[in-house]
N, C-alpha and C. Protein backbone atom coordinates (compact mmCIF):
# COMPACT_ATOMS: atom_id res chain seq x y z
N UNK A 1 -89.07 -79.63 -70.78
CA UNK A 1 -89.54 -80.13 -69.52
C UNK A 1 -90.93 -80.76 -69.65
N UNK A 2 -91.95 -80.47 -70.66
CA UNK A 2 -93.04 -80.68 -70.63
C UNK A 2 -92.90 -82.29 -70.96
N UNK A 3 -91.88 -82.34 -71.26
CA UNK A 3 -92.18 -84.03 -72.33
C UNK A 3 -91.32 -85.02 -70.93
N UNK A 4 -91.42 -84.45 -69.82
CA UNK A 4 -91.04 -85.63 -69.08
C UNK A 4 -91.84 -86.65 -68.16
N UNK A 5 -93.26 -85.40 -68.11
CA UNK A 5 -94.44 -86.60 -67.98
C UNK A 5 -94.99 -87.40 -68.59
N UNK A 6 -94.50 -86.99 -70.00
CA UNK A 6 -94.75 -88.27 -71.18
C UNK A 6 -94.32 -89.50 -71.17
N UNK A 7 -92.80 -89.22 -70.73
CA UNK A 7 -91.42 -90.11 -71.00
C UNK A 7 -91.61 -91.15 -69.64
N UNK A 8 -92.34 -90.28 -68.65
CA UNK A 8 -92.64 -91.49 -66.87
C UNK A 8 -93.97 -92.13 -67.15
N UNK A 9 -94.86 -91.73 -67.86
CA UNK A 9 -96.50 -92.25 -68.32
C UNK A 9 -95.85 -93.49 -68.88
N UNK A 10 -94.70 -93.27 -70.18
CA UNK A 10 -94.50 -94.22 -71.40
C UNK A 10 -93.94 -95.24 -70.65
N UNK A 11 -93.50 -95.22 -68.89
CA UNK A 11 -92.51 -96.27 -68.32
C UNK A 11 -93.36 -97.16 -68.24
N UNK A 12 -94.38 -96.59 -67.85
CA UNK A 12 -95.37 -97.80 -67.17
C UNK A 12 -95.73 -99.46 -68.13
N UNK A 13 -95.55 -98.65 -69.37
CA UNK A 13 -95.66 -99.99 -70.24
C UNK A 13 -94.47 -100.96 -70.31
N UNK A 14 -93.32 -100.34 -70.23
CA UNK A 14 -91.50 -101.07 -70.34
C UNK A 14 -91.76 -101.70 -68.94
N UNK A 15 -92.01 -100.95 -67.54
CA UNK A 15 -91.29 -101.86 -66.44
C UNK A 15 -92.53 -102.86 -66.15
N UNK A 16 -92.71 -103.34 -66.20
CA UNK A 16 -93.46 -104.82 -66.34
C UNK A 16 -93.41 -105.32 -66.60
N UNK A 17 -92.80 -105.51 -68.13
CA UNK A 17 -92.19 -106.17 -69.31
C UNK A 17 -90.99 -106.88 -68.38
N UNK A 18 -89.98 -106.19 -67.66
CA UNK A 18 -88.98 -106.99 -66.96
C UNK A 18 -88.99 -107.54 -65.52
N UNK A 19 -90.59 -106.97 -65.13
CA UNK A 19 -90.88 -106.95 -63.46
C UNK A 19 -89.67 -105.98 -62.78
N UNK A 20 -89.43 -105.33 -63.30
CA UNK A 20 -88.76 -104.02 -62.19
C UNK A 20 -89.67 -102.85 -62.03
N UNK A 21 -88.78 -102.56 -60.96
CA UNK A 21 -89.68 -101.14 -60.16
C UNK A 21 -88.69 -100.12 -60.06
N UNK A 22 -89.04 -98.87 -59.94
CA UNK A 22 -88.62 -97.51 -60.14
C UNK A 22 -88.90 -96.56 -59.68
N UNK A 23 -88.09 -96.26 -58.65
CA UNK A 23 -88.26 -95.01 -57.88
C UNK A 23 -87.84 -93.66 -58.33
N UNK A 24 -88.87 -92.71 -58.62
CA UNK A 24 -88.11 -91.78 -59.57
C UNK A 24 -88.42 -90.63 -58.25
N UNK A 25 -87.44 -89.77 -58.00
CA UNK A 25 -87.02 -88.78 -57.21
C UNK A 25 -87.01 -87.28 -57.82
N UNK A 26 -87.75 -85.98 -56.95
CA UNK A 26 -87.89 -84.95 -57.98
C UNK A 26 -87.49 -84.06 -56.75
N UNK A 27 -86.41 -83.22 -56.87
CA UNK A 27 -86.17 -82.16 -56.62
C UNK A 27 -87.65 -80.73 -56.79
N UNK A 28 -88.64 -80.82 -55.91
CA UNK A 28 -89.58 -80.37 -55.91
C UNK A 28 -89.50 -78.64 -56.41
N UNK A 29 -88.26 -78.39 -55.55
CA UNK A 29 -87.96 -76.98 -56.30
C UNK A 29 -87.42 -76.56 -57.20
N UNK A 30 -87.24 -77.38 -58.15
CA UNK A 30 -86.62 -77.42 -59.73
C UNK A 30 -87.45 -77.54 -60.54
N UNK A 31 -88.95 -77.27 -60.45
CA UNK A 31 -89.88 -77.82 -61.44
C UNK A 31 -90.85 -77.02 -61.19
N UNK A 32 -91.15 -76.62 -62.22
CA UNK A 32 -92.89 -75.76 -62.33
C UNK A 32 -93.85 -76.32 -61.46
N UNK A 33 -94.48 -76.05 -60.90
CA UNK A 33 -95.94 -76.96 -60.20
C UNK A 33 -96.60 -77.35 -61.59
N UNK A 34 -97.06 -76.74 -63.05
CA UNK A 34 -97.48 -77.74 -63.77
C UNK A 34 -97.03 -78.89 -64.04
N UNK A 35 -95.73 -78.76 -64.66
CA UNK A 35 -95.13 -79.95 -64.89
C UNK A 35 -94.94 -81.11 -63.63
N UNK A 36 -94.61 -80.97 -62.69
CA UNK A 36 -94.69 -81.74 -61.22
C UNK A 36 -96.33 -82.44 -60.91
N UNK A 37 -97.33 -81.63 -61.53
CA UNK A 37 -98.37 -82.31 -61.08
C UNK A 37 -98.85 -83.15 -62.48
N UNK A 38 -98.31 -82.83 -63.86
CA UNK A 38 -98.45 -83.59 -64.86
C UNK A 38 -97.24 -85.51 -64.57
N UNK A 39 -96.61 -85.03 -63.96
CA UNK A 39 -95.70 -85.91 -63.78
C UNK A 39 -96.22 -86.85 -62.58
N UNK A 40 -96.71 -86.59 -61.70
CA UNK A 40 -97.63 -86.97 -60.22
C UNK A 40 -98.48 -87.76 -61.05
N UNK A 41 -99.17 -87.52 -61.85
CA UNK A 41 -100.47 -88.57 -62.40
C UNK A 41 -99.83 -89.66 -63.15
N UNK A 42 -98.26 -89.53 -63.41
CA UNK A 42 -97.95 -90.67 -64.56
C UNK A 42 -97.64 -91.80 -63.88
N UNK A 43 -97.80 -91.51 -62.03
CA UNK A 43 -96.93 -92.38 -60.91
C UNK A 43 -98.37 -93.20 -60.66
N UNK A 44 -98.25 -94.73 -60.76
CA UNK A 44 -99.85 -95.51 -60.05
C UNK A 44 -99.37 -95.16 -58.33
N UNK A 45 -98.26 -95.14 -57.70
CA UNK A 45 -97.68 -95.42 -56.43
C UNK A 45 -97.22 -94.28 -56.30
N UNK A 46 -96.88 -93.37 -54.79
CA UNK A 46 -96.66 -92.50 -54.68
C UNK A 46 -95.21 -93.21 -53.36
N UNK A 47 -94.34 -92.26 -52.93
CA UNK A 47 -94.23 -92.39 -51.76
C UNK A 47 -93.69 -90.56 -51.68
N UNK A 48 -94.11 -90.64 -50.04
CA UNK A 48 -94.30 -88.83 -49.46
C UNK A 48 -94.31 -88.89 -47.88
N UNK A 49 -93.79 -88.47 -47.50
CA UNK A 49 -93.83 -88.36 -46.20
C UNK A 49 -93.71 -90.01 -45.06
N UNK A 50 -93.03 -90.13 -46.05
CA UNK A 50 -92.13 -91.09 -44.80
C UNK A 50 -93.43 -92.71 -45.21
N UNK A 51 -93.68 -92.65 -46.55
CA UNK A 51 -94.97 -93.84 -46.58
C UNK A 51 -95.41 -94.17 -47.80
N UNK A 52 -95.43 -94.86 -48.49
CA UNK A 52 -96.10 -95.40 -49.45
C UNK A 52 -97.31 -95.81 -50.27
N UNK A 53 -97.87 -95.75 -51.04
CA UNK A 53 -99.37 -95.35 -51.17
C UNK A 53 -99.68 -95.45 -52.64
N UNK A 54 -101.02 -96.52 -53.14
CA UNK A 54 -100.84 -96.05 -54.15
C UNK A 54 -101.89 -95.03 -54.43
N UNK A 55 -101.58 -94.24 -55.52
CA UNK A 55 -101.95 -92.37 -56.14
C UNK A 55 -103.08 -92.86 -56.55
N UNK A 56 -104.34 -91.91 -55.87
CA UNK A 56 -105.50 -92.07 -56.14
C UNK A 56 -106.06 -90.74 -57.66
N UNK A 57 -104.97 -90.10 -57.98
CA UNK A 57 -104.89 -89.29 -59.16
C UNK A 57 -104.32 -89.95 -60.46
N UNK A 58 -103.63 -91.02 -60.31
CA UNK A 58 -102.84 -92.00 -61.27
C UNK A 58 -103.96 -91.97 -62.53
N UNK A 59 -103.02 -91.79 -63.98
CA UNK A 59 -104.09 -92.11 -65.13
C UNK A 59 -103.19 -92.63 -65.74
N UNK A 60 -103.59 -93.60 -66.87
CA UNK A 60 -103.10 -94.76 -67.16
C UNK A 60 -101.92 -94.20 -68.49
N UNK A 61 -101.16 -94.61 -69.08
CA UNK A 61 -100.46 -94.05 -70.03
C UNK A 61 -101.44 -93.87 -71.45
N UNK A 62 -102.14 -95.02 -72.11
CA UNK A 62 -103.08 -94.97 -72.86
C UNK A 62 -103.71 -93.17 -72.77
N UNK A 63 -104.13 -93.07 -71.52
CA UNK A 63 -104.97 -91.89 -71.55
C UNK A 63 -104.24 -90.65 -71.14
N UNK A 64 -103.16 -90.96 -70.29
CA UNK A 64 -102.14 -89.64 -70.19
C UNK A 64 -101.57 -88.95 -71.02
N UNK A 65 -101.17 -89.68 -72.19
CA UNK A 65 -100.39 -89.62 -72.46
C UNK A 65 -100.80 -89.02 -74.17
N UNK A 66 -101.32 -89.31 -74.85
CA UNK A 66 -102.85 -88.23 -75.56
C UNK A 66 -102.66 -87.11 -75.28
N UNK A 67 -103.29 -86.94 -73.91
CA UNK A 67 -103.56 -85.69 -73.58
C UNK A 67 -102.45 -84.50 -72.72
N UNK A 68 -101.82 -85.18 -72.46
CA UNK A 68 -100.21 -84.13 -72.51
C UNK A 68 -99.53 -83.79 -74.17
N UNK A 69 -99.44 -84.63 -75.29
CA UNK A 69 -99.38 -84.63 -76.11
C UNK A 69 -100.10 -83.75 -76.74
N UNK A 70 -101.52 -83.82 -76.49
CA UNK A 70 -102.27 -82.06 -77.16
C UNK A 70 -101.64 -81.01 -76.58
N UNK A 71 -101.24 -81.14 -75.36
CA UNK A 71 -101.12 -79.81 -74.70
C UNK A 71 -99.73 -78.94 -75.63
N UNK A 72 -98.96 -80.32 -76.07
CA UNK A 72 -97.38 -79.78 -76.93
C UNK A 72 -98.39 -79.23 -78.06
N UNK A 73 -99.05 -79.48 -78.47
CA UNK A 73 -99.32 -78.92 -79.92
C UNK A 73 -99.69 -77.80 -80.06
């Protein structure tokens, strides 16, 4: 589970490449609160409550993605 905020950080570089967008959907009660809030920072855009927004917690894959990577080690 840990490596799936890696795998949504690593999108950010692919969907641009084709100009598509991606709404990824999380069963909130299927997931650790760590992993859910490691996964929350890999999103630049959020949507929650009925609205759209972009995530003022967003970090870029370059730098996310490092540092989830120490955390596996």
């Amino acid at each position: 589970m840990e490596l799936l905020a890696i795998y949504e950080s690593r999108l950010n570089h692919i969907l641009p490449l084709y100009g598509e967008a991606l709404v990824c959907a999380y069963d909130v009660t299927r997931f650790p609160a760590g992993v859910l809030e490691d996964v929350v920072r890999a999103h630049p855009d959020l949507c929650a409550d009925g609205g759209a927004s972009v995530h003022p917690h967003y970090v870029p894959p370059d730098q996310l993605v490092p540092e989830l990577q120490s955390k596996l080690a």
